[in-house]
C-alpha atoms as a PDB file:
ATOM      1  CA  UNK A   1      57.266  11.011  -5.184  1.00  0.00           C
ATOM      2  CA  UNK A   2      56.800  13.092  -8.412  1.00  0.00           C
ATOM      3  CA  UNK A   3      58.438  16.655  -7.772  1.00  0.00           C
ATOM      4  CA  UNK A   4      56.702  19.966  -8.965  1.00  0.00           C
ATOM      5  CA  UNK A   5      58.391  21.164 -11.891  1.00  0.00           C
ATOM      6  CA  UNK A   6      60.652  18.022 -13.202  1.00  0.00           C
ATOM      7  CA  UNK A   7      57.432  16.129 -14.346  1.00  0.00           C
ATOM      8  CA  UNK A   8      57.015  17.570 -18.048  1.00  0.00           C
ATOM      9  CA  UNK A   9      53.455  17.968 -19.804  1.00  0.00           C
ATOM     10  CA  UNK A  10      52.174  15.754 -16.328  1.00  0.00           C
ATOM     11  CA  UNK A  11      48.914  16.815 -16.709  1.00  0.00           C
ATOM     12  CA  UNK A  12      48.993  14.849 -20.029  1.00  0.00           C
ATOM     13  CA  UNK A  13      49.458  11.206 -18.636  1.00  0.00           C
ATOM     14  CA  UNK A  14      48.059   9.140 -16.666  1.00  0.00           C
ATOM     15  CA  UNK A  15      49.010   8.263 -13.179  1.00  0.00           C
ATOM     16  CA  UNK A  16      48.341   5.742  -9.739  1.00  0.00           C
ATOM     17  CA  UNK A  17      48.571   6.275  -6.385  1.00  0.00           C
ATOM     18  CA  UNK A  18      50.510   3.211  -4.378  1.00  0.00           C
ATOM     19  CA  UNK A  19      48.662   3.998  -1.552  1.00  0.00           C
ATOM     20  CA  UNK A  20      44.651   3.893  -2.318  1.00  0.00           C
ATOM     21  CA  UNK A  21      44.900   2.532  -6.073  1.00  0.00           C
ATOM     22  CA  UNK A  22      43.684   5.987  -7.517  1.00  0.00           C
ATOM     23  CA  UNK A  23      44.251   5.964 -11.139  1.00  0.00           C
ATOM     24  CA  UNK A  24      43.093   9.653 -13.057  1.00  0.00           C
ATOM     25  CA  UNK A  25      45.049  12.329 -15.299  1.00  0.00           C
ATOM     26  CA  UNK A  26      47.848  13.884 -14.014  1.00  0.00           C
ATOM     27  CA  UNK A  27      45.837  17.364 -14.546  1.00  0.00           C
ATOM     28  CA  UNK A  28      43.659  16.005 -11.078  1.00  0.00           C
ATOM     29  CA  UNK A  29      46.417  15.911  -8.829  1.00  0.00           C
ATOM     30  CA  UNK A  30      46.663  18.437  -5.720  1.00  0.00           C
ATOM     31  CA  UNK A  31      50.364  19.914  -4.829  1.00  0.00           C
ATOM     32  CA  UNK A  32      51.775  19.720  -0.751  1.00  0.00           C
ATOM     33  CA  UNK A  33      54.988  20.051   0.521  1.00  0.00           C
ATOM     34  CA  UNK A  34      56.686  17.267   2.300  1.00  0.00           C
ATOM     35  CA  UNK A  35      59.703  17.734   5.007  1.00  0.00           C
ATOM     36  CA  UNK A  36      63.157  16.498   3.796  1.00  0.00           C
ATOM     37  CA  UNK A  37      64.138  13.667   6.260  1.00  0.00           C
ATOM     38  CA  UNK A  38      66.698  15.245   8.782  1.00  0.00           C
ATOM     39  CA  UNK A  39      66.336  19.173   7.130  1.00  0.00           C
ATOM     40  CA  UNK A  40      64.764  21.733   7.743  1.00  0.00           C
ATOM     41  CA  UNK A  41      63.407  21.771   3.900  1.00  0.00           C
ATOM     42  CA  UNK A  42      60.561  20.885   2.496  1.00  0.00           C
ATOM     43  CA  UNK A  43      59.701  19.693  -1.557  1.00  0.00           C
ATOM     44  CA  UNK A  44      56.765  20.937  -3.388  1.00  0.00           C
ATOM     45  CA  UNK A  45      55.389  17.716  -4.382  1.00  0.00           C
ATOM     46  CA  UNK A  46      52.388  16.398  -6.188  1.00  0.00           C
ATOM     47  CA  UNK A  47      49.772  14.590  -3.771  1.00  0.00           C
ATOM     48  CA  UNK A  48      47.034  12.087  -4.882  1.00  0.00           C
ATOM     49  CA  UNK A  49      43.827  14.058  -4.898  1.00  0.00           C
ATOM     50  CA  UNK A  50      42.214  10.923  -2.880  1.00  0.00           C
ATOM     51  CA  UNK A  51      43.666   9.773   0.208  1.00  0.00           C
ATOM     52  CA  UNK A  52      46.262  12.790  -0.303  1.00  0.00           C
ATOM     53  CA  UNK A  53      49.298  10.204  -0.221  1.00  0.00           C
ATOM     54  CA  UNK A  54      52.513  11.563  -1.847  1.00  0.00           C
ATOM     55  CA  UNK A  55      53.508   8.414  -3.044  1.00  0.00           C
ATOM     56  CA  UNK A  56      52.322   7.971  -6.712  1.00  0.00           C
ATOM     57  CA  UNK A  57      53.653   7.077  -9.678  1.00  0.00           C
ATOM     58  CA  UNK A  58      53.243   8.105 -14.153  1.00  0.00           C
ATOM     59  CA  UNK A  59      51.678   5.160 -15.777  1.00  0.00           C
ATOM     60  CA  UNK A  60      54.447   3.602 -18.162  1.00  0.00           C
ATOM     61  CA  UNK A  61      53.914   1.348 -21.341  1.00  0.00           C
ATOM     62  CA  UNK A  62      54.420  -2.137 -21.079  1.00  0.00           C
ATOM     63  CA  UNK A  63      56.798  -2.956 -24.122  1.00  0.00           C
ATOM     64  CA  UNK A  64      57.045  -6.899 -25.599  1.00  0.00           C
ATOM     65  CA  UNK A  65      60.059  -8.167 -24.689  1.00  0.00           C
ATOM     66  CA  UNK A  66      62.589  -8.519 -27.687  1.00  0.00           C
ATOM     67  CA  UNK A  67      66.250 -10.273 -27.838  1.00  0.00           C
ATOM     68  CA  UNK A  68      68.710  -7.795 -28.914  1.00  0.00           C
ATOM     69  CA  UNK A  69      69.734  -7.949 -32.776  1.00  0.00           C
ATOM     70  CA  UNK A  70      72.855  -9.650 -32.073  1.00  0.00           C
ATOM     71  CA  UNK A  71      71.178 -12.239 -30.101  1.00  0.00           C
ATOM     72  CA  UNK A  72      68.507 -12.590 -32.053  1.00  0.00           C
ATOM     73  CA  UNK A  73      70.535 -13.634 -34.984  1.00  0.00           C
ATOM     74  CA  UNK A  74      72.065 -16.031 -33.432  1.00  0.00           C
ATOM     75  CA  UNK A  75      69.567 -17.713 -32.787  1.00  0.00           C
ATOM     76  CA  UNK A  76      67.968 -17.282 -36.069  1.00  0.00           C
ATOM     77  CA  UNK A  77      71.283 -18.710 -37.383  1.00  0.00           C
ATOM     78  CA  UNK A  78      70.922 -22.080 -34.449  1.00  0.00           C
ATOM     79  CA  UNK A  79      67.281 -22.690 -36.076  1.00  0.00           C
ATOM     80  CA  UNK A  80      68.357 -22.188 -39.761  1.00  0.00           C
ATOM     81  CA  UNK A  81      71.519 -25.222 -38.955  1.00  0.00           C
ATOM     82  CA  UNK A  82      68.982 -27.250 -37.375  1.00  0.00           C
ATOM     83  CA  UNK A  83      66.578 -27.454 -39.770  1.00  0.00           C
ATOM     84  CA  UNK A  84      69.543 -28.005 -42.472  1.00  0.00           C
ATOM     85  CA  UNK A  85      70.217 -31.028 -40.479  1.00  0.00           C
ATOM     86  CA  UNK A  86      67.255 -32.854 -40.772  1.00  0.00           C
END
């Protein structure tokens, strides 16, 4: 659930709806409030302009994985002995 407010420059980025697979700008979205379980408050939410579900999510990169430097120097250092080797 993506709160009204904490969500900076939303209408920017992309984002998907769990519920019906809706995929758009965040600029598209409608706004709803949604009861706080055992409260009497409610949350000014974002709501997917589709099926009007509340549970979406922003789109986030998908980064290459990478070994961290120390790591990764290890194991350039492992390679390096075994080639030395042969």
């Amino acid at each position: 659930m993506l709160s009204v407010g904490r969500e900076l420059k939303i209408k920017d980025n992309g984002v998907v709806c769990r519920q019906c697979f809706w995929d758009g700008a965040g600029a598209e979205l409608s706004t709803g409030l949604v009861k706080v379980t055992c409260s009497s408050m409610y949350r000014y939410v974002y709501r997917c302009p589709e099926c009007g579900s509340f549970d979406l999510l922003r789109k986030g990169k998908v980064l290459p994985f990478r070994l961290p430097p120390v790591l990764h120097n290890r194991e350039d250092e492992a390679s390096t002995a075994a080639r030395l080797k042969a």
